[in-house]
PDB file of N, CA and C in Angstrom:
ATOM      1  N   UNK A   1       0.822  -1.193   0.000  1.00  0.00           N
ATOM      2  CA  UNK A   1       0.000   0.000   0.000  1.00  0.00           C
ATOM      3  C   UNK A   1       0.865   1.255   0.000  1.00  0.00           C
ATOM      4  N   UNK A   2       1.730   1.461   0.912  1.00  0.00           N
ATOM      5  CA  UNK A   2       2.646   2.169   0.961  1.00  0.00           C
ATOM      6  C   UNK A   2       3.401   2.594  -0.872  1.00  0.00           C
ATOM      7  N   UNK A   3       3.890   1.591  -1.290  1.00  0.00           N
ATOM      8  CA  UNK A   3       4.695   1.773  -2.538  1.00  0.00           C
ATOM      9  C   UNK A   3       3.485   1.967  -3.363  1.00  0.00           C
ATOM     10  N   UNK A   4       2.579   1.887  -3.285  1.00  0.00           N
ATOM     11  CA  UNK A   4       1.443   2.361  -4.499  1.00  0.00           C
ATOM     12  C   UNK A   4       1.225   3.961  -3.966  1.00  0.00           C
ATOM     13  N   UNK A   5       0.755   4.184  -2.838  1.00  0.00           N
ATOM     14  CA  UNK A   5       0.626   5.390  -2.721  1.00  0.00           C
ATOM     15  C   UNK A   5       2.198   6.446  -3.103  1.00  0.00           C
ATOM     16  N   UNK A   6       2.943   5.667  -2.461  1.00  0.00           N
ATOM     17  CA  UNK A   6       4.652   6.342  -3.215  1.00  0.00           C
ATOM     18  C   UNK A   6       4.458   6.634  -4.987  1.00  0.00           C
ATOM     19  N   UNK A   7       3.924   5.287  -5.374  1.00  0.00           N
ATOM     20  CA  UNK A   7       4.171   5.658  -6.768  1.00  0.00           C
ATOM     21  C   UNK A   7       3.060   6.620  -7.450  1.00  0.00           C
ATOM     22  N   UNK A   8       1.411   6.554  -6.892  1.00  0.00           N
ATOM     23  CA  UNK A   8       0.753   7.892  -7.287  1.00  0.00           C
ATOM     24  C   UNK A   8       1.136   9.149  -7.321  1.00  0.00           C
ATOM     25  N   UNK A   9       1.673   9.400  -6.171  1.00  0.00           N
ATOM     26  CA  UNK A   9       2.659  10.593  -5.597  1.00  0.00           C
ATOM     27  C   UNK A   9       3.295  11.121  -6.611  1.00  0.00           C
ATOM     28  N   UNK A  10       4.546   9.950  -7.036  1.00  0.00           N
ATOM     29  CA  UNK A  10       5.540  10.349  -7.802  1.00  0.00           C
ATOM     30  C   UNK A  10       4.559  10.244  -9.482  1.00  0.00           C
ATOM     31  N   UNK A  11       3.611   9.444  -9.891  1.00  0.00           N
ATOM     32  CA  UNK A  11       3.739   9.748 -11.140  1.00  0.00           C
ATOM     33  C   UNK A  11       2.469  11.159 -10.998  1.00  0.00           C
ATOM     34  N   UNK A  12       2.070  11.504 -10.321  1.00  0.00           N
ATOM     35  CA  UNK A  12       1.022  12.748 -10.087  1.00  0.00           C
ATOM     36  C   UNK A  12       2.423  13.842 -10.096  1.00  0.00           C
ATOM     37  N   UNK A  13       3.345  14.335 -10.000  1.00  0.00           N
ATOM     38  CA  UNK A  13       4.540  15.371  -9.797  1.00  0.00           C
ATOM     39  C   UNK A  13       5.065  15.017 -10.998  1.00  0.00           C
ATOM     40  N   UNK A  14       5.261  14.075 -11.929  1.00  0.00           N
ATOM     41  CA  UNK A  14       6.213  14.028 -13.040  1.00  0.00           C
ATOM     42  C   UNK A  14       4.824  13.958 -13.891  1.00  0.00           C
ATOM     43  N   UNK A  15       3.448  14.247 -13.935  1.00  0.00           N
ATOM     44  CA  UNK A  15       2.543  14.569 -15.076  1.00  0.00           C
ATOM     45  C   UNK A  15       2.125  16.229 -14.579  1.00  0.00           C
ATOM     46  N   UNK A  16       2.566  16.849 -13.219  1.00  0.00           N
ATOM     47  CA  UNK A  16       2.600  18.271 -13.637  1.00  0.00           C
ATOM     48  C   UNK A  16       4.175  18.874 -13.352  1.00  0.00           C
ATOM     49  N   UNK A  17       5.107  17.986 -14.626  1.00  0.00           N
ATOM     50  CA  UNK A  17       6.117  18.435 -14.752  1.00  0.00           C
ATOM     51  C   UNK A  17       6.920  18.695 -13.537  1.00  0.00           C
ATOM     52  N   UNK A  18       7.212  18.202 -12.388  1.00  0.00           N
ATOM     53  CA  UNK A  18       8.323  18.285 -11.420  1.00  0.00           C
ATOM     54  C   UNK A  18       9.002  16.561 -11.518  1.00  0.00           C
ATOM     55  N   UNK A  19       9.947  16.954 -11.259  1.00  0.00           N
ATOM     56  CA  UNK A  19      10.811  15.851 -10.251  1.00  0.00           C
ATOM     57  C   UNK A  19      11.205  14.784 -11.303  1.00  0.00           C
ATOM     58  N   UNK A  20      11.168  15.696 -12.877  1.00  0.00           N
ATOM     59  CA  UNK A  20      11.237  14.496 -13.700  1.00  0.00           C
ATOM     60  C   UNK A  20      13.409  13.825 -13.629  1.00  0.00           C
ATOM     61  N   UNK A  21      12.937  12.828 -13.883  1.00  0.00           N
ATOM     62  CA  UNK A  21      14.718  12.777 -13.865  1.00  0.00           C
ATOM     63  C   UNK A  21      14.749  11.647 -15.355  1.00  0.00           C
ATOM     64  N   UNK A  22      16.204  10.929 -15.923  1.00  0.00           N
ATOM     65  CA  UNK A  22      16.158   9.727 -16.831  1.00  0.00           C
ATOM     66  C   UNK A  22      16.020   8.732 -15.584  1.00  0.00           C
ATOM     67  N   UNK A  23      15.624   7.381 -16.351  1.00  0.00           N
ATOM     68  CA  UNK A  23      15.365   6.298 -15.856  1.00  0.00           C
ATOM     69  C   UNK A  23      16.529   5.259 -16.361  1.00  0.00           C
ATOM     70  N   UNK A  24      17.054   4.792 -15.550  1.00  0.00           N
ATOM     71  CA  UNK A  24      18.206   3.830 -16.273  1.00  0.00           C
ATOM     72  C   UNK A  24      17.888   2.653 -15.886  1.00  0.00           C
ATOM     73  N   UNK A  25      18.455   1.338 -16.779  1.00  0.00           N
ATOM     74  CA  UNK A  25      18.034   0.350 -16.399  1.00  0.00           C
ATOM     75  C   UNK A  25      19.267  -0.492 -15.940  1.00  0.00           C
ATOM     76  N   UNK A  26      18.879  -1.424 -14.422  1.00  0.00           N
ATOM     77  CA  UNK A  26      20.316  -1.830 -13.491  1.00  0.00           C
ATOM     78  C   UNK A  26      19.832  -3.398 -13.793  1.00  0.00           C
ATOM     79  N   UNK A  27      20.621  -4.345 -14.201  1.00  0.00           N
ATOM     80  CA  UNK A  27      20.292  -5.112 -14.020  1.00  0.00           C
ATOM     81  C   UNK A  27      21.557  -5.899 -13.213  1.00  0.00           C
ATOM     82  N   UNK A  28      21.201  -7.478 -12.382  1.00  0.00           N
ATOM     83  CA  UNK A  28      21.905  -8.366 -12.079  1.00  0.00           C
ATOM     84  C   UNK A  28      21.343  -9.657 -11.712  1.00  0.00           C
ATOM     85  N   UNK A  29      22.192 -10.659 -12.121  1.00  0.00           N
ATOM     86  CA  UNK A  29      22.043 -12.073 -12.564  1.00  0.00           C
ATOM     87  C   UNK A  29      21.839 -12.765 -10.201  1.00  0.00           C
ATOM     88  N   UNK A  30      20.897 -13.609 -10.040  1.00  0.00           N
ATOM     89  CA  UNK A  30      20.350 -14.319  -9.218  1.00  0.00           C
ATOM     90  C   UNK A  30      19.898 -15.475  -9.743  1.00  0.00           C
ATOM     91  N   UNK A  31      20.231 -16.456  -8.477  1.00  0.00           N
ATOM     92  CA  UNK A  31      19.691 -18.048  -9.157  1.00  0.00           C
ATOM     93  C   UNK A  31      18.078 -18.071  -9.324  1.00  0.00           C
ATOM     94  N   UNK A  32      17.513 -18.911 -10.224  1.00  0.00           N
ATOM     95  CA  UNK A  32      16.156 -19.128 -10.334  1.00  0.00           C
ATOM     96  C   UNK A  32      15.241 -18.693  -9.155  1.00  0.00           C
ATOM     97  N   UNK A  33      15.736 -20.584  -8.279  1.00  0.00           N
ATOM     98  CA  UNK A  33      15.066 -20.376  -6.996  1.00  0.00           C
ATOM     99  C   UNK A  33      14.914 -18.749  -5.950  1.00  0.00           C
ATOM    100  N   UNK A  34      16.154 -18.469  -5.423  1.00  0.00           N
ATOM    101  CA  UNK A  34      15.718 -16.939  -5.033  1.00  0.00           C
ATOM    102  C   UNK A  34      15.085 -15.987  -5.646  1.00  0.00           C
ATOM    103  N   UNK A  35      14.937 -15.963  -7.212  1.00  0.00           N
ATOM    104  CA  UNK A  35      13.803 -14.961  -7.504  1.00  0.00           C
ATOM    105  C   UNK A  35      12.389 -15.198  -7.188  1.00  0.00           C
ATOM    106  N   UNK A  36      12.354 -16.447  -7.665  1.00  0.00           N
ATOM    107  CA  UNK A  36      10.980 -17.049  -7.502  1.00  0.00           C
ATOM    108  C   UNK A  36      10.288 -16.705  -5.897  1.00  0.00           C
ATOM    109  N   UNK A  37      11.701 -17.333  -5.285  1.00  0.00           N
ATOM    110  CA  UNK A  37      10.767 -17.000  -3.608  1.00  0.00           C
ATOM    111  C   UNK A  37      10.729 -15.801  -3.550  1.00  0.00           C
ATOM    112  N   UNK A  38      11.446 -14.631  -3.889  1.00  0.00           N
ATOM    113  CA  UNK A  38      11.431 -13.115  -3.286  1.00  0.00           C
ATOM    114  C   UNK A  38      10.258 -12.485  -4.502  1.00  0.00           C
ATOM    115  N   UNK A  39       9.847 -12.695  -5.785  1.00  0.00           N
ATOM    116  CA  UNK A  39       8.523 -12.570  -6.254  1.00  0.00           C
ATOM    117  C   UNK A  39       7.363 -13.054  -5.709  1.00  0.00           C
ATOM    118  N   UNK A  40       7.301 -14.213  -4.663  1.00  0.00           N
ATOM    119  CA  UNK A  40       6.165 -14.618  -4.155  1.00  0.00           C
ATOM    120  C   UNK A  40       5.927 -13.974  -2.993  1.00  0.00           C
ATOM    121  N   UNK A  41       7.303 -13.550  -2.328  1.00  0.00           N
ATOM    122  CA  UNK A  41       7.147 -12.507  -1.292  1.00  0.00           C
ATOM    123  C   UNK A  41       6.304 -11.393  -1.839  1.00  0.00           C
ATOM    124  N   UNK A  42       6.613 -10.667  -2.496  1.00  0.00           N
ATOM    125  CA  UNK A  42       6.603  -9.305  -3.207  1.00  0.00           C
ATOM    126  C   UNK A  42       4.888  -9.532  -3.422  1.00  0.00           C
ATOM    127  N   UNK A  43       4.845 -10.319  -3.458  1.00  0.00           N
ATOM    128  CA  UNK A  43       3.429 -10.387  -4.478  1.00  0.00           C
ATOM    129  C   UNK A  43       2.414 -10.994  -3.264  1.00  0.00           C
ATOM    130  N   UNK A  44       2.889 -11.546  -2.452  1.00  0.00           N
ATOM    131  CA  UNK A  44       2.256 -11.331  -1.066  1.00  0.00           C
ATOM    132  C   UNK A  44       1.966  -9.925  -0.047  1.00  0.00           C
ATOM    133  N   UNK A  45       2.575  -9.336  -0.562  1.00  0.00           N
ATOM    134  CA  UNK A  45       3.353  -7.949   0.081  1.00  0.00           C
ATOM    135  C   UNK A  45       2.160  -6.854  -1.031  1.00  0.00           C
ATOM    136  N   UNK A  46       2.134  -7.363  -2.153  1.00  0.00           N
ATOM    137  CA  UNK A  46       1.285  -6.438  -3.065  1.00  0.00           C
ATOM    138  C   UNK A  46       2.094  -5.563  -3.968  1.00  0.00           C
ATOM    139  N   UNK A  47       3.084  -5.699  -3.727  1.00  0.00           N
ATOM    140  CA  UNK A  47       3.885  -4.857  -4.757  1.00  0.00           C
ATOM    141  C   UNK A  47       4.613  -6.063  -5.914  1.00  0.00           C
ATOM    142  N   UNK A  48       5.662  -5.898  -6.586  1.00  0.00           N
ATOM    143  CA  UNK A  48       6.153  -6.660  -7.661  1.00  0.00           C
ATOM    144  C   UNK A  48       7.760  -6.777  -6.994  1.00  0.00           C
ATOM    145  N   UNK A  49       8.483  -7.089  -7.791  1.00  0.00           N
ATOM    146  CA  UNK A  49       9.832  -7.310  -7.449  1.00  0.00           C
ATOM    147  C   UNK A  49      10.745  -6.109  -8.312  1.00  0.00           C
ATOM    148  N   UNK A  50      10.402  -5.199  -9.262  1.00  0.00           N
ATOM    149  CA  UNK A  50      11.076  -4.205  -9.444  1.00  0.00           C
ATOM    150  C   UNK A  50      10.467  -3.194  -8.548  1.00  0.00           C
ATOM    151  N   UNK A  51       9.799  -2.983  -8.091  1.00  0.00           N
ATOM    152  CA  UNK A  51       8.942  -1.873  -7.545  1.00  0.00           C
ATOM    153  C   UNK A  51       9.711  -2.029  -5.957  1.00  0.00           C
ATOM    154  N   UNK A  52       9.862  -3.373  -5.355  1.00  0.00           N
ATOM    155  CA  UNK A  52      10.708  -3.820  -4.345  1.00  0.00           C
ATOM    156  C   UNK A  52      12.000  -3.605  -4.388  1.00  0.00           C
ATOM    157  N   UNK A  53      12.800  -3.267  -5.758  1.00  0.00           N
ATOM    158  CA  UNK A  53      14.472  -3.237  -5.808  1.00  0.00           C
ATOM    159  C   UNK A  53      14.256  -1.511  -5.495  1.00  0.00           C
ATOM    160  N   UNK A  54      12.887  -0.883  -6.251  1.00  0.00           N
ATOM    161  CA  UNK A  54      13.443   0.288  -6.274  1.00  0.00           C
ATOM    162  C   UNK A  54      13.243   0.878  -5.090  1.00  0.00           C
ATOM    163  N   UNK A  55      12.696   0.307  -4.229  1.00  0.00           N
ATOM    164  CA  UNK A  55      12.581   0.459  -2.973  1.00  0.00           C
ATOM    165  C   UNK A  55      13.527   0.476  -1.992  1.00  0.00           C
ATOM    166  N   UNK A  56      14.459  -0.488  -2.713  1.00  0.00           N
ATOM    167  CA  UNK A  56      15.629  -0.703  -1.536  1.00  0.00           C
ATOM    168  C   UNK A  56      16.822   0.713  -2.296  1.00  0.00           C
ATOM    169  N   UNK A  57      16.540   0.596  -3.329  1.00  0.00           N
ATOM    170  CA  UNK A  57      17.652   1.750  -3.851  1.00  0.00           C
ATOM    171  C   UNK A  57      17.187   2.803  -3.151  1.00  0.00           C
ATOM    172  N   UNK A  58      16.088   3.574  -3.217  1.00  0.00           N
ATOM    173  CA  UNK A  58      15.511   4.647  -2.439  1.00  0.00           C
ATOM    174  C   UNK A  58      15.807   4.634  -1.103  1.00  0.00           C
ATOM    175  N   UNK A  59      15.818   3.874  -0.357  1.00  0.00           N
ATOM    176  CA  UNK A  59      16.693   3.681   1.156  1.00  0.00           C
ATOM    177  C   UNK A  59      17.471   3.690   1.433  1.00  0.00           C
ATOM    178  N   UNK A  60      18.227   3.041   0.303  1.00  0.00           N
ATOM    179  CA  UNK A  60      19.684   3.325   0.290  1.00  0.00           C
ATOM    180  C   UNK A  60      20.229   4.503   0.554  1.00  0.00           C
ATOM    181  N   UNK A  61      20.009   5.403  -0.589  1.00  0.00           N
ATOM    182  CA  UNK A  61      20.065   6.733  -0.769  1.00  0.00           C
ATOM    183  C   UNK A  61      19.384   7.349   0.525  1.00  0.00           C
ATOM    184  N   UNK A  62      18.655   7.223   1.094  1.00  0.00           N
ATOM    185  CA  UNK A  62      17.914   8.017   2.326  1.00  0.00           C
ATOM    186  C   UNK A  62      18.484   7.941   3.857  1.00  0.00           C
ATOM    187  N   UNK A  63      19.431   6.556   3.642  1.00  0.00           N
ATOM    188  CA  UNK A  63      20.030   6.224   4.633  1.00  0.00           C
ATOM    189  C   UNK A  63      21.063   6.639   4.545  1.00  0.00           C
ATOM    190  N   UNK A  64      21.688   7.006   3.255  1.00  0.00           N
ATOM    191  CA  UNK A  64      23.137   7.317   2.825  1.00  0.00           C
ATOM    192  C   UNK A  64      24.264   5.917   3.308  1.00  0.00           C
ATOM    193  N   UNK A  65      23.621   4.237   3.552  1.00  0.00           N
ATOM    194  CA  UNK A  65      24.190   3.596   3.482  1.00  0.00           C
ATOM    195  C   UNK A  65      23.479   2.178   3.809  1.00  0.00           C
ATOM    196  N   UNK A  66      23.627   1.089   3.893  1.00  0.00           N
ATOM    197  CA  UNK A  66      22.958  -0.183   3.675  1.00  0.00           C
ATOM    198  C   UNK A  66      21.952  -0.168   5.035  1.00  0.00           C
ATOM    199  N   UNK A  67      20.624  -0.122   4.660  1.00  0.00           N
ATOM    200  CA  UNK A  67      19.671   0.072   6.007  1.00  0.00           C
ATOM    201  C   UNK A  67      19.538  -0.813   7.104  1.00  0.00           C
ATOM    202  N   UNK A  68      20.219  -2.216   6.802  1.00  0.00           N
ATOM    203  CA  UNK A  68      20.207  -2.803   8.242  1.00  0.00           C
ATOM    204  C   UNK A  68      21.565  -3.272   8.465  1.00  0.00           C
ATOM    205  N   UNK A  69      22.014  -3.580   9.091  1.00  0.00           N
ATOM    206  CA  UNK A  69      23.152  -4.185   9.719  1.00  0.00           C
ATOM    207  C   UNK A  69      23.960  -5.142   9.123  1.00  0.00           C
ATOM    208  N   UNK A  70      24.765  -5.031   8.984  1.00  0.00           N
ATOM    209  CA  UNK A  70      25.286  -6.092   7.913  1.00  0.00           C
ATOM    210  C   UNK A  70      27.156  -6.399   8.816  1.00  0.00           C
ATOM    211  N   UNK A  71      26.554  -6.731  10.464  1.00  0.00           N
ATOM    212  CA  UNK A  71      27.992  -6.939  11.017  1.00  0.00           C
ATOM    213  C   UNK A  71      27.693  -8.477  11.468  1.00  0.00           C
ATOM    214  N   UNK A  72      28.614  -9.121  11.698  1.00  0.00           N
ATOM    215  CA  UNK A  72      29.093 -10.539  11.652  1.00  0.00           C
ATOM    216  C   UNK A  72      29.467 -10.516  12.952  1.00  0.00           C
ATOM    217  N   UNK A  73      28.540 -10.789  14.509  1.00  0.00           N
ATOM    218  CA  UNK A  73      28.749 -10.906  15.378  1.00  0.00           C
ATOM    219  C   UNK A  73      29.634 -12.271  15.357  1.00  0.00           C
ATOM    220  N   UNK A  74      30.923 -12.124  16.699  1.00  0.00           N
ATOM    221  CA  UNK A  74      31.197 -13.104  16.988  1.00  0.00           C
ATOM    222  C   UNK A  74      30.533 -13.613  18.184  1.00  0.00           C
ATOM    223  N   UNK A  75      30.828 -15.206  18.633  1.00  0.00           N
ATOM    224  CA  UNK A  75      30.199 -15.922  19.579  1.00  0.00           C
ATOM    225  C   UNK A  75      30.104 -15.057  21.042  1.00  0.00           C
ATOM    226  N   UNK A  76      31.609 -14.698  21.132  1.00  0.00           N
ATOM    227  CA  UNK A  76      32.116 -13.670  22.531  1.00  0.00           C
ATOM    228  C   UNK A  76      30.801 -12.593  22.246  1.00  0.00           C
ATOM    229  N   UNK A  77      30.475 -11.587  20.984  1.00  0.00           N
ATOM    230  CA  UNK A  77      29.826 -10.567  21.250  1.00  0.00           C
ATOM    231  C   UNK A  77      27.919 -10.999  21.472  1.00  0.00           C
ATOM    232  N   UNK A  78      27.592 -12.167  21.331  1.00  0.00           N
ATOM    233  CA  UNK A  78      26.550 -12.608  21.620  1.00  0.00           C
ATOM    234  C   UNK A  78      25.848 -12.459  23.212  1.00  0.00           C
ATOM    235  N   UNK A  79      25.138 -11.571  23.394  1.00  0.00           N
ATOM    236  CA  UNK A  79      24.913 -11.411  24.917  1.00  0.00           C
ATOM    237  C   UNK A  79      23.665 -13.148  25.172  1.00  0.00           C
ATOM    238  N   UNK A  80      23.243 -13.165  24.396  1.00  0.00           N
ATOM    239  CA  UNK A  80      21.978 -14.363  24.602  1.00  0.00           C
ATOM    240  C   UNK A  80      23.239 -15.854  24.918  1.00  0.00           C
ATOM    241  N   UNK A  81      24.067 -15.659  24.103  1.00  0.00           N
ATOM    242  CA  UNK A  81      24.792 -17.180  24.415  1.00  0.00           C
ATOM    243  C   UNK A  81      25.573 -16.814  25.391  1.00  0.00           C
ATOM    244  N   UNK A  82      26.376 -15.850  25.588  1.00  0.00           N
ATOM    245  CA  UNK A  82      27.181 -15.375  27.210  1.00  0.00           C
ATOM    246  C   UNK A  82      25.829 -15.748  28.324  1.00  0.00           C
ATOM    247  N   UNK A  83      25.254 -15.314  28.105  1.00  0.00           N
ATOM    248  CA  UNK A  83      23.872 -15.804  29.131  1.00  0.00           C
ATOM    249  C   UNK A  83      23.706 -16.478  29.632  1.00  0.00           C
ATOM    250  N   UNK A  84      23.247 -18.012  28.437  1.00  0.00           N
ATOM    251  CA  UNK A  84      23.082 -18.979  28.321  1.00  0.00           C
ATOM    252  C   UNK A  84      24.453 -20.265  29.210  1.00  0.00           C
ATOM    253  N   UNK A  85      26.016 -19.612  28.728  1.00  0.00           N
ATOM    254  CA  UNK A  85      26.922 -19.916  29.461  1.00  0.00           C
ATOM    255  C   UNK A  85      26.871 -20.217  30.659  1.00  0.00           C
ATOM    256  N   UNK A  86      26.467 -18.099  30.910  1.00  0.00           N
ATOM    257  CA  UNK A  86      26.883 -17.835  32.436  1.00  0.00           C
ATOM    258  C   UNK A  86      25.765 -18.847  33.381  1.00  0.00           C
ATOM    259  N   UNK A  87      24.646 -19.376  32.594  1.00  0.00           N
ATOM    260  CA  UNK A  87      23.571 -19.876  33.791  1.00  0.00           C
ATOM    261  C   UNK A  87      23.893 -21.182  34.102  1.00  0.00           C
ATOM    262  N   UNK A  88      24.649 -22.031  32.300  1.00  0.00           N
ATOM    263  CA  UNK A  88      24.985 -23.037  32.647  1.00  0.00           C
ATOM    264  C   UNK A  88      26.358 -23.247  33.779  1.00  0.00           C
ATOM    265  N   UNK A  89      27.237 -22.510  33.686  1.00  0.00           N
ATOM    266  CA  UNK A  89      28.463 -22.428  34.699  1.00  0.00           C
ATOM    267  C   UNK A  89      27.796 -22.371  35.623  1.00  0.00           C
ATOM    268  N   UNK A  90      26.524 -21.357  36.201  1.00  0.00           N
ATOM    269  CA  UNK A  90      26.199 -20.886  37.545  1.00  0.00           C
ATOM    270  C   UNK A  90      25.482 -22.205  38.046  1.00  0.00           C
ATOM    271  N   UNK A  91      24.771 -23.469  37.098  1.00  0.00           N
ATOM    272  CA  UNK A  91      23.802 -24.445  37.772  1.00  0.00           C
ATOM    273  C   UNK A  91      25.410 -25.645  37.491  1.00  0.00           C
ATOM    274  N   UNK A  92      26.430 -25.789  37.226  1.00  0.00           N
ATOM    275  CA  UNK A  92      27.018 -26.656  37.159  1.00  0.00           C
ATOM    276  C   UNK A  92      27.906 -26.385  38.795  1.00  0.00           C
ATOM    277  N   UNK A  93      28.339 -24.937  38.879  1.00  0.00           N
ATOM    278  CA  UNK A  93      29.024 -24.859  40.307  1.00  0.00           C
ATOM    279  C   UNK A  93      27.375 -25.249  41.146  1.00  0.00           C
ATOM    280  N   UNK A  94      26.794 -24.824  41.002  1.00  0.00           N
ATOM    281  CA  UNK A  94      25.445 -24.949  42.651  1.00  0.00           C
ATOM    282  C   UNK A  94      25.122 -26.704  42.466  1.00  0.00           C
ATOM    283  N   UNK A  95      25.868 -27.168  41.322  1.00  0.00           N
ATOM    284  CA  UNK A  95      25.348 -29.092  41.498  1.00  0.00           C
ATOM    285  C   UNK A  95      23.966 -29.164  41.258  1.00  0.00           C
ATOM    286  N   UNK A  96      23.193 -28.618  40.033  1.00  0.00           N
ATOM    287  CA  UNK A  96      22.074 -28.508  39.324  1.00  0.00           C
ATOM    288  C   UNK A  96      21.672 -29.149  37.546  1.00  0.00           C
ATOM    289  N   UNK A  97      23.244 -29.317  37.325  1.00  0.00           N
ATOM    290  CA  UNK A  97      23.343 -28.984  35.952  1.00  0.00           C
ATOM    291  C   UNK A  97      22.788 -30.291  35.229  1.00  0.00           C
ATOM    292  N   UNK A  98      22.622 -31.259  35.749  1.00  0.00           N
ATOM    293  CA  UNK A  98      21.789 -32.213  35.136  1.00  0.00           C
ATOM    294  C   UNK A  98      20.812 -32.697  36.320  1.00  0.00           C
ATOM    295  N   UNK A  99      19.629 -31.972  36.623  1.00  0.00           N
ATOM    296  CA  UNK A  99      18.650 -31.812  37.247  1.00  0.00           C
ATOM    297  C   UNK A  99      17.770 -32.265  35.958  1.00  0.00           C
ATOM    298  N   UNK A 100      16.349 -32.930  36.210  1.00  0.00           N
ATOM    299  CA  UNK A 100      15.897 -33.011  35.250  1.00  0.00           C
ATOM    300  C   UNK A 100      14.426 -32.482  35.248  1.00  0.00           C
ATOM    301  N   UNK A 101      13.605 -32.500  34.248  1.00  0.00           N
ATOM    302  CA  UNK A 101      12.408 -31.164  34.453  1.00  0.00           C
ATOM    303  C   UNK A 101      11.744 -31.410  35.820  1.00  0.00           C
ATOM    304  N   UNK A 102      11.250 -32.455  36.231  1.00  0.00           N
ATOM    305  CA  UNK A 102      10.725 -32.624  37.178  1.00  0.00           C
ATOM    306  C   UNK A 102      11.308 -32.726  38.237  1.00  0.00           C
ATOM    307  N   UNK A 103      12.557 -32.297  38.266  1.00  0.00           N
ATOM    308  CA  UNK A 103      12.833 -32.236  39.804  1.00  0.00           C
ATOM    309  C   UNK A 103      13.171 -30.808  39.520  1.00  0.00           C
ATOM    310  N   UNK A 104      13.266 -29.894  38.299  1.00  0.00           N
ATOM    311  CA  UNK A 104      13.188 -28.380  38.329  1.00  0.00           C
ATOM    312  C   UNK A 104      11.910 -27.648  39.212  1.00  0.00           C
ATOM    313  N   UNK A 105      10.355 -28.550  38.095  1.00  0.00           N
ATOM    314  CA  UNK A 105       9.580 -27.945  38.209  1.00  0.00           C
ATOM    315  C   UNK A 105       8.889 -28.398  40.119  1.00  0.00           C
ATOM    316  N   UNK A 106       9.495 -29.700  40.739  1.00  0.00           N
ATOM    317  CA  UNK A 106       9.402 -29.390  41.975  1.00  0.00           C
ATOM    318  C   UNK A 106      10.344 -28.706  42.677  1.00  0.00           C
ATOM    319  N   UNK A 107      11.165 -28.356  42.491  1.00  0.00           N
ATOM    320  CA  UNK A 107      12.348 -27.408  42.978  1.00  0.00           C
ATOM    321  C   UNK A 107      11.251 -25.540  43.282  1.00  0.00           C
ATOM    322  N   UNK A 108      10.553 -25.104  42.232  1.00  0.00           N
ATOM    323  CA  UNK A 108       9.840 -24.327  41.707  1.00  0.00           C
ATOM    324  C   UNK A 108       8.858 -24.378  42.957  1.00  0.00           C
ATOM    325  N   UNK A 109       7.957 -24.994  42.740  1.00  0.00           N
ATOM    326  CA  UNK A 109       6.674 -25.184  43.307  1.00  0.00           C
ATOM    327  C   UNK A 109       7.029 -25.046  44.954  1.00  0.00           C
ATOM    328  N   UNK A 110       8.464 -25.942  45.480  1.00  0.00           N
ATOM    329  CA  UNK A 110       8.288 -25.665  47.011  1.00  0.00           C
ATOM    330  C   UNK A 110       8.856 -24.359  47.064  1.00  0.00           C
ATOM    331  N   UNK A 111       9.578 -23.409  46.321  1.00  0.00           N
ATOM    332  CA  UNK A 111       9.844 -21.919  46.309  1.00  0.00           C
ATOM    333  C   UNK A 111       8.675 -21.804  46.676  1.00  0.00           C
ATOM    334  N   UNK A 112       7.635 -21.629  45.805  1.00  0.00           N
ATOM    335  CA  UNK A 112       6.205 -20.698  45.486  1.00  0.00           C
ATOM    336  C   UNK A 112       5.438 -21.140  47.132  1.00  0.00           C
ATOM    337  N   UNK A 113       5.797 -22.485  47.490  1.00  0.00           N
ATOM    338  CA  UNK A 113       4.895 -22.949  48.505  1.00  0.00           C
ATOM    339  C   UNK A 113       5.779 -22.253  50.213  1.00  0.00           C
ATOM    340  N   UNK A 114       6.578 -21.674  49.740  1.00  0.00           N
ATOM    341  CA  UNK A 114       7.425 -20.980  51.113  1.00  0.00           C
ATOM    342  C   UNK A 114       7.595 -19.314  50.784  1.00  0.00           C
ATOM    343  N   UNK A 115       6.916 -18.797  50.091  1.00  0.00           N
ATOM    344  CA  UNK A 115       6.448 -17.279  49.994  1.00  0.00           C
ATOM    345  C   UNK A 115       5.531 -17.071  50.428  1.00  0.00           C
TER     346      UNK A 115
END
C-alpha cells in the first residue's frame, strides 16, 4: 500500500512536470530459486519485485548507506549465548546442571509454597 501510494505521488509530480529525472536500467544475474521465492514474497506484500528493488535503492540513498546491519557478530559478542553460558556455569558450580524437568519444576513449586 505504501509503494502504491509512493508511486501515485511520484507519477502525479512528473505529469505536472516536477521531479522528472532519466530512468536507467540496473540489471543483475540471481539463481532461479531466489527470484521465484522473493517474487512470491513481493506479491504477497502487493507490490512486484522491481517496484521492491526500487525500494531498496531509495533507502539506500535516504540512509546514505545499507539500512540494516550487515555486522558478523562473533560468539564472545553474543549477549543471549554469554547468558546462556553464564547460567549453565552458575547451575554446574550450585550441582544442578543435570537436574531433570521434574525435579526443576518441583524445585519451583516448594519456592512458590514458602512465599
Amino acid at each position: 500500500m505504501i509503494a502504491y501510494v509512493y508511486m501515485m505521488w511520484h507519477n502525479i509530480n512528473i505529469m505536472k512536470g516536477e521531479n522528472i529525472m532519466a530512468s536507467s536500467l540496473v540489471q543483475f544475474r540471481t539463481d532461479d530459486t531466489s527470484k521465484v521465492k522473493a517474487m512470491n514474497i513481493c506479491e504477497r506484500l502487493g507490490i512486484d519485485l522491481q517496484t521492491y528493488m526500487r525500494m531498496c535503492i531509495s533507502r539506500l540513498i535516504q540512509e546514505n548507506g545499507i539500512p540494516f546491519s550487515m555486522k558478523l557478530e562473533s560468539e564472545s559478542e553474543n549477549r543471549a549465548v554469554e547468558a546462556m553460558k553464564a547460567a549453565s556455569r552458575l547451575a554446574q558450580e550450585a550441582g544442578v546442571a543435570d537436574m531433570t524437568l521434574d525435579e526443576i519444576n518441583a524445585e519451583i513449586a516448594e519456592v512458590r509454597k514458602s512465599r
